[in-house]
Protein backbone atom coordinates (compact mmCIF):
# COMPACT_ATOMS: atom_id res chain seq x y z
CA UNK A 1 32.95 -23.36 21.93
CA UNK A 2 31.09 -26.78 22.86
CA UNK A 3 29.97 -28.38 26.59
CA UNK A 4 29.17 -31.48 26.78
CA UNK A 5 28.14 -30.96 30.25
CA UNK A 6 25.85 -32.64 32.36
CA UNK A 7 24.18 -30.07 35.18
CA UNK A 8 23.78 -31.21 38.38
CA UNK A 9 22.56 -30.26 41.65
CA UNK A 10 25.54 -30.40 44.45
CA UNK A 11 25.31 -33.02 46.09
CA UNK A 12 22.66 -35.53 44.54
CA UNK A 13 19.45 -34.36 45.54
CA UNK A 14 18.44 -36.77 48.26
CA UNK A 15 16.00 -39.35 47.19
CA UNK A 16 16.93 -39.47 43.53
CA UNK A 17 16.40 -41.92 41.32
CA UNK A 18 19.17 -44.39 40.54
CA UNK A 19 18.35 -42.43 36.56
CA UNK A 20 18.54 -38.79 37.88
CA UNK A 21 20.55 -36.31 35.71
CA UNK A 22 21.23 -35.01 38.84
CA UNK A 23 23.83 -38.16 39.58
CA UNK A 24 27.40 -37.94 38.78
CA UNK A 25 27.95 -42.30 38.65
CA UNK A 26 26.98 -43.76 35.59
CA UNK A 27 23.31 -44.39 35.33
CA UNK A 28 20.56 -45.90 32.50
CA UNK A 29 20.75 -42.49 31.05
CA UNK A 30 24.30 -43.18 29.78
CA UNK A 31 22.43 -46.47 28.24
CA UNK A 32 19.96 -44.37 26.44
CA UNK A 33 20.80 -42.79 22.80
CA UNK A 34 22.29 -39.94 23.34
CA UNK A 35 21.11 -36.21 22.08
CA UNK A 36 22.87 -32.68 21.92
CA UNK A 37 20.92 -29.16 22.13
CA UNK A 38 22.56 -27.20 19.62
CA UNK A 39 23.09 -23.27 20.18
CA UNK A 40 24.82 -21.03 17.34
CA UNK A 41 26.04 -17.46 18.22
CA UNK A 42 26.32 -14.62 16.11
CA UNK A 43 29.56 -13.45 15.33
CA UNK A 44 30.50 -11.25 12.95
CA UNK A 45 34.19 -10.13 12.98
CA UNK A 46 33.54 -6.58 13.07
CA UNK A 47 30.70 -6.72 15.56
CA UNK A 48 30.66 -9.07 18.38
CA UNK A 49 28.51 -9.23 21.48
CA UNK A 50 29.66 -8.68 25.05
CA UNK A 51 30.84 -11.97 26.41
CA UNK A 52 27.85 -11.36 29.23
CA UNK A 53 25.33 -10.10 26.88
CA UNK A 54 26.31 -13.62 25.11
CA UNK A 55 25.75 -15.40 28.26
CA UNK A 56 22.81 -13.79 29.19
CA UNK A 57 21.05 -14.47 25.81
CA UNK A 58 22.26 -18.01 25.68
CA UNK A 59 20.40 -19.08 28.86
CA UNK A 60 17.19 -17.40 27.91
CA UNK A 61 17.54 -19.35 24.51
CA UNK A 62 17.29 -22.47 26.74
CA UNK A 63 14.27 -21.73 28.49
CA UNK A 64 12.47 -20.07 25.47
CA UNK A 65 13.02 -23.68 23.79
CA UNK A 66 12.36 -25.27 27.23
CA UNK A 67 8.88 -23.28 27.44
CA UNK A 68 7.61 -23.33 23.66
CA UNK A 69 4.80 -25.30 22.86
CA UNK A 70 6.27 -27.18 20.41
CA UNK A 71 8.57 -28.57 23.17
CA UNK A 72 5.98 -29.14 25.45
CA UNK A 73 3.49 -30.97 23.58
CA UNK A 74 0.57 -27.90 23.46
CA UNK A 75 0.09 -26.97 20.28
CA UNK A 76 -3.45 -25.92 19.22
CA UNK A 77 -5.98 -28.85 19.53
CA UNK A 78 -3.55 -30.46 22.18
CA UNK A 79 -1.77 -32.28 19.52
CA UNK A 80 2.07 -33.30 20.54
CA UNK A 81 3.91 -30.50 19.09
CA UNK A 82 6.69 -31.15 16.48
CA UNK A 83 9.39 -30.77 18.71
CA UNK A 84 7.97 -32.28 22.03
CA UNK A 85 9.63 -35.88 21.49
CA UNK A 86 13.22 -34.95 20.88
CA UNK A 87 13.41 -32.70 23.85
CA UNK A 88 11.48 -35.68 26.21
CA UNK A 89 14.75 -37.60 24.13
CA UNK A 90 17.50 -35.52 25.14
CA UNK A 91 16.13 -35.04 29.01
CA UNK A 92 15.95 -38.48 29.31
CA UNK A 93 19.27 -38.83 28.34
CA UNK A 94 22.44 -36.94 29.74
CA UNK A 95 21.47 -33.11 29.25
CA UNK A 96 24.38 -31.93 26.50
CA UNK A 97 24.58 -28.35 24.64
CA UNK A 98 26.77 -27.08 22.10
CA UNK A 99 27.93 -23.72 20.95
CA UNK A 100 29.05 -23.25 17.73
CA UNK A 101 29.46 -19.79 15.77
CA UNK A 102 28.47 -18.36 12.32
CA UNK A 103 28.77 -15.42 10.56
CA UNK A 104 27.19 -14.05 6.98
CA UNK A 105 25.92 -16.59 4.74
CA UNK A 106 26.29 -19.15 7.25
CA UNK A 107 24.41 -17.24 10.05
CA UNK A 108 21.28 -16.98 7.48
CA UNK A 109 21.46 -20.64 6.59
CA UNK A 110 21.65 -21.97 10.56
CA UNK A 111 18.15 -19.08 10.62
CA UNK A 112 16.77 -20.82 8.03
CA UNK A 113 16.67 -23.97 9.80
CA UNK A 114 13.21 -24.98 12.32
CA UNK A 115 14.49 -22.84 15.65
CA UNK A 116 14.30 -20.11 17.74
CA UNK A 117 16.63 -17.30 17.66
CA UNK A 118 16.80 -14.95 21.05
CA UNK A 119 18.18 -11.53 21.28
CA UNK A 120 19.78 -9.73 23.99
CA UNK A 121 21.23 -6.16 24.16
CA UNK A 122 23.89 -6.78 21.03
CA UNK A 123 23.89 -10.70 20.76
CA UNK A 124 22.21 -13.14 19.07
CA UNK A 125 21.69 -16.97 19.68
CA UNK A 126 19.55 -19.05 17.94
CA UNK A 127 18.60 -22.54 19.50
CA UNK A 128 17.33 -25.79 17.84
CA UNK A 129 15.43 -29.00 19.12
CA UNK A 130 18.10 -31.59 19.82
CA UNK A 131 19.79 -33.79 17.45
CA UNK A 132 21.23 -37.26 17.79
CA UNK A 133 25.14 -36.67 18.72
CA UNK A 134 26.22 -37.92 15.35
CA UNK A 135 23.13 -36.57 13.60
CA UNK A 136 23.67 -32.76 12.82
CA UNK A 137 22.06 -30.87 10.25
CA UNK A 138 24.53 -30.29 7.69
CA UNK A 139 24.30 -26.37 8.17
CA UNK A 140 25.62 -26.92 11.49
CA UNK A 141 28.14 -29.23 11.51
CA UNK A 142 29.93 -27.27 9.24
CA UNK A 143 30.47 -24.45 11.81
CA UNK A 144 32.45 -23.94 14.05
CA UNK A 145 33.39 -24.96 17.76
CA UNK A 146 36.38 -23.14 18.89
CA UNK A 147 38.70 -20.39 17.82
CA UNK A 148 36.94 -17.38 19.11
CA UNK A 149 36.64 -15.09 22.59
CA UNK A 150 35.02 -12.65 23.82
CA UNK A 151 35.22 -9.98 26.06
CA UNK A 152 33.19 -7.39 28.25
CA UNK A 153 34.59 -4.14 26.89
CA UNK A 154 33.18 -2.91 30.28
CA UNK A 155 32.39 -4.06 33.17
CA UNK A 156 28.94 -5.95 33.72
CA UNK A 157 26.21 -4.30 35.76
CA UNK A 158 26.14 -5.92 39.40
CA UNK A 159 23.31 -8.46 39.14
CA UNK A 160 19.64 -7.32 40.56
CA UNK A 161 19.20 -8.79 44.18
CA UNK A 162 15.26 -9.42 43.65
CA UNK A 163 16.01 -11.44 40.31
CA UNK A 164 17.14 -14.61 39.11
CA UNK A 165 21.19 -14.92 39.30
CA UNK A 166 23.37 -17.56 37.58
CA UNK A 167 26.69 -17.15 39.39
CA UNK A 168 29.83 -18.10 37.47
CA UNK A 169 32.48 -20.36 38.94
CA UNK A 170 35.88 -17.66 40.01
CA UNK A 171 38.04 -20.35 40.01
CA UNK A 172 37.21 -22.06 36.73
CA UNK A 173 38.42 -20.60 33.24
CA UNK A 174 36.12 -21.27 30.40
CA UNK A 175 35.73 -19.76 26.91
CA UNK A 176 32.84 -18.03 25.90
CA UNK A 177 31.10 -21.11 23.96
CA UNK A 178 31.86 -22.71 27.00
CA UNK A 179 30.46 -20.82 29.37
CA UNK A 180 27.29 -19.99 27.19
CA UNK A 181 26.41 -23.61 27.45
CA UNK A 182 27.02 -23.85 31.63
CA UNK A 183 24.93 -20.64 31.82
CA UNK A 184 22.35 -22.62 29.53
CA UNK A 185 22.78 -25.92 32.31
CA UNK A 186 22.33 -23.50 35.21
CA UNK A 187 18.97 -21.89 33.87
CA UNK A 188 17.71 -25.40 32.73
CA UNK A 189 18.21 -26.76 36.35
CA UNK A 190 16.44 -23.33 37.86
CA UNK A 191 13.61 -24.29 35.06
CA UNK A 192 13.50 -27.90 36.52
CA UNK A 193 12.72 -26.51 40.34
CA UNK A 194 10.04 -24.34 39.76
CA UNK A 195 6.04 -25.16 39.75
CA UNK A 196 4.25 -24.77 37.31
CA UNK A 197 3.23 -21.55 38.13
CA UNK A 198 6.52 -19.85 39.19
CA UNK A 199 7.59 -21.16 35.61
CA UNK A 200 4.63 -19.20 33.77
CA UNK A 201 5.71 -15.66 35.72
CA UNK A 202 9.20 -15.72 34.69
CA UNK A 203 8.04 -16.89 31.13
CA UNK A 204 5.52 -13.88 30.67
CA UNK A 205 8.20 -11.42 32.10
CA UNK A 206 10.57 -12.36 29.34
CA UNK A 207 12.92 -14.52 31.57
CA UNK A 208 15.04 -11.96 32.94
CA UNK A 209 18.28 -12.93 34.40
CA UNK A 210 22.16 -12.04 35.08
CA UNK A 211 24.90 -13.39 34.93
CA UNK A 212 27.72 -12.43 37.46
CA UNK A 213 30.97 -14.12 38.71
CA UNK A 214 31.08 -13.99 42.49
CA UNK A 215 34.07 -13.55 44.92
CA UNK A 216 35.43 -16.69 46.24
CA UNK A 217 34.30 -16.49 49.45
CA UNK A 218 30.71 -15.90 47.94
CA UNK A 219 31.07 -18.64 45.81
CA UNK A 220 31.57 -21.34 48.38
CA UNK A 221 28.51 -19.94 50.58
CA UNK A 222 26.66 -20.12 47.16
CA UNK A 223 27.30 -23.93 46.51
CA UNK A 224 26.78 -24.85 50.32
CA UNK A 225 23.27 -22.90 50.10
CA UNK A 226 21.02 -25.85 48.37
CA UNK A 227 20.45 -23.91 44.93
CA UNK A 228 21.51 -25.94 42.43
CA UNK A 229 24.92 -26.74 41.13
CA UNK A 230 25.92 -26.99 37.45
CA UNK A 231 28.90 -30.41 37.75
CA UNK A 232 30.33 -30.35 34.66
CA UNK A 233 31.61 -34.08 33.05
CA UNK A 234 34.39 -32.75 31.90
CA UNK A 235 34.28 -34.05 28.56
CA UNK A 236 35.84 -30.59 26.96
CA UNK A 237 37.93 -27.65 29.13
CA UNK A 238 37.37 -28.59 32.85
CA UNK A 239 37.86 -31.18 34.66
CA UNK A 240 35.62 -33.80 35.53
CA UNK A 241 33.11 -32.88 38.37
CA UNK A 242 33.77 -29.16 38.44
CA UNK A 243 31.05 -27.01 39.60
CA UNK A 244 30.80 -24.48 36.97
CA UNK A 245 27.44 -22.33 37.67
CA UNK A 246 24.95 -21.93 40.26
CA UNK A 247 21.34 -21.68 39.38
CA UNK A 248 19.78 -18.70 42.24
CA UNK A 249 16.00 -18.05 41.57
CA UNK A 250 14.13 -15.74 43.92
CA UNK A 251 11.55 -18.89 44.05
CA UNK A 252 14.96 -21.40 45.09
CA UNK A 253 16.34 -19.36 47.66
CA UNK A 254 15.63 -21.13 51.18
């Protein structure tokens, strides 16, 4: 259940720097040390989440990290908060997540651990600052990547017109750990477009969001529209290049 993805608007936003994430050739950013945003599920045997619910709760993990103040440098007294650095790290790098899952004793020990944990209607998903590829905590490197699905034992709701979408690739099969980190690229690169103020309203809302797979035909009038593209790297499941997600924000939409 791991993506070691890099999400990218489609094509290159014009006028981007030669070390945009938002280039597919190699850049300085492949130069840089490289950093992974790790994401754990909860997933009890008995009791899993919906594999939209999942989705869902996965991409508001990544902005609730993305907008705490310990990510963004201000803390009380305007002091660089504790987690500020290794995000600026991993941004400037190539933008990597990982989903691994725990259960019982290991679920605890991953909450013990400096993080935030998000809920949605059944799931759970607790994110952590970013760690050095070959530098997990212990806790988490012992869990694990693949080996489990999930499903939608219904249908998902159709997504709300007026609010933000991230719109699943129909053409592109992905497991759910897989797909939990493209919906986590899709609502980082939403994040990225919006001011500063447009950021703040969908922060104090809660960052509400769907996730929905679109028809084909929708989906290539989606990633001809100018929202941004999720292009995966194909380092796990897809192949290089494939566009995975698209990022649709009320605030995006042209």
């Amino acid at each position: 259940m791991s993506s070691d993805s890099i999400p990218e608007p489609l094509p290159a936003a014009p006028g981007a720097p030669a070390d945009s994430p938002f280039r597919t050739e190699p850049t300085v950013r492949d130069e840089a040390p490289q950093f992974v945003l790790p994401l754990v599920v909860h997933l009890e045997k008995t009791d899993p989440p919906a594999r939209n619910d999942a989705l869902v709760t996965a991409a508001r993990a990544v902005l609730t990290l993305l907008a705490d103040p310990r990510s963004l440098g201000e803390e009380e007294g305007g002091a660089e908060g504790e987690w500020a650095r290794a995000v600026r790290d991993w941004q400037d790098a190539r933008i990597r997540k990982v989903v691994r899952r725990a259960r019982g004793a290991e679920w605890r020990r991953a909450s013990a651990l400096p993080g935030i944990t998000v809920t949605g209607e059944h799931a759970e998903v607790r994110v952590f600052p970013p760690v050095p590829l070959d530098g997990w905590p212990k806790e988490l490197a012992k869990l694990q990547v693949s080996g489990t699905e999930l499903e939608d034992p219904v249908a998902p709701p159709a997504p709300a017109a007026s609010g933000p979408v991230l719109w699943m690739n129909p053409d592109v099969g992905m497991s759910a750990g897989k797909a939990m980190a493209q919906a986590g690229h899709g609502a980082q690169l939403a994040w990225w477009e919006l001011s500063d103020t447009e950021r703040k309203a969908w922060r104090e809302a809660g960052f509400p969001l769907s996730v929905a797979t679109p028809d084909p035909a929708r989906w290539r009038e989606l990633t001809a529209s100018g929202l941004p593209v999720v292009r995966d790297a194909g380092f796990t499941e897809v192949a290089p290049g494939s566009c995975t997600v698209v990022a649709d924000h009320p605030a995006l939409r042209r």
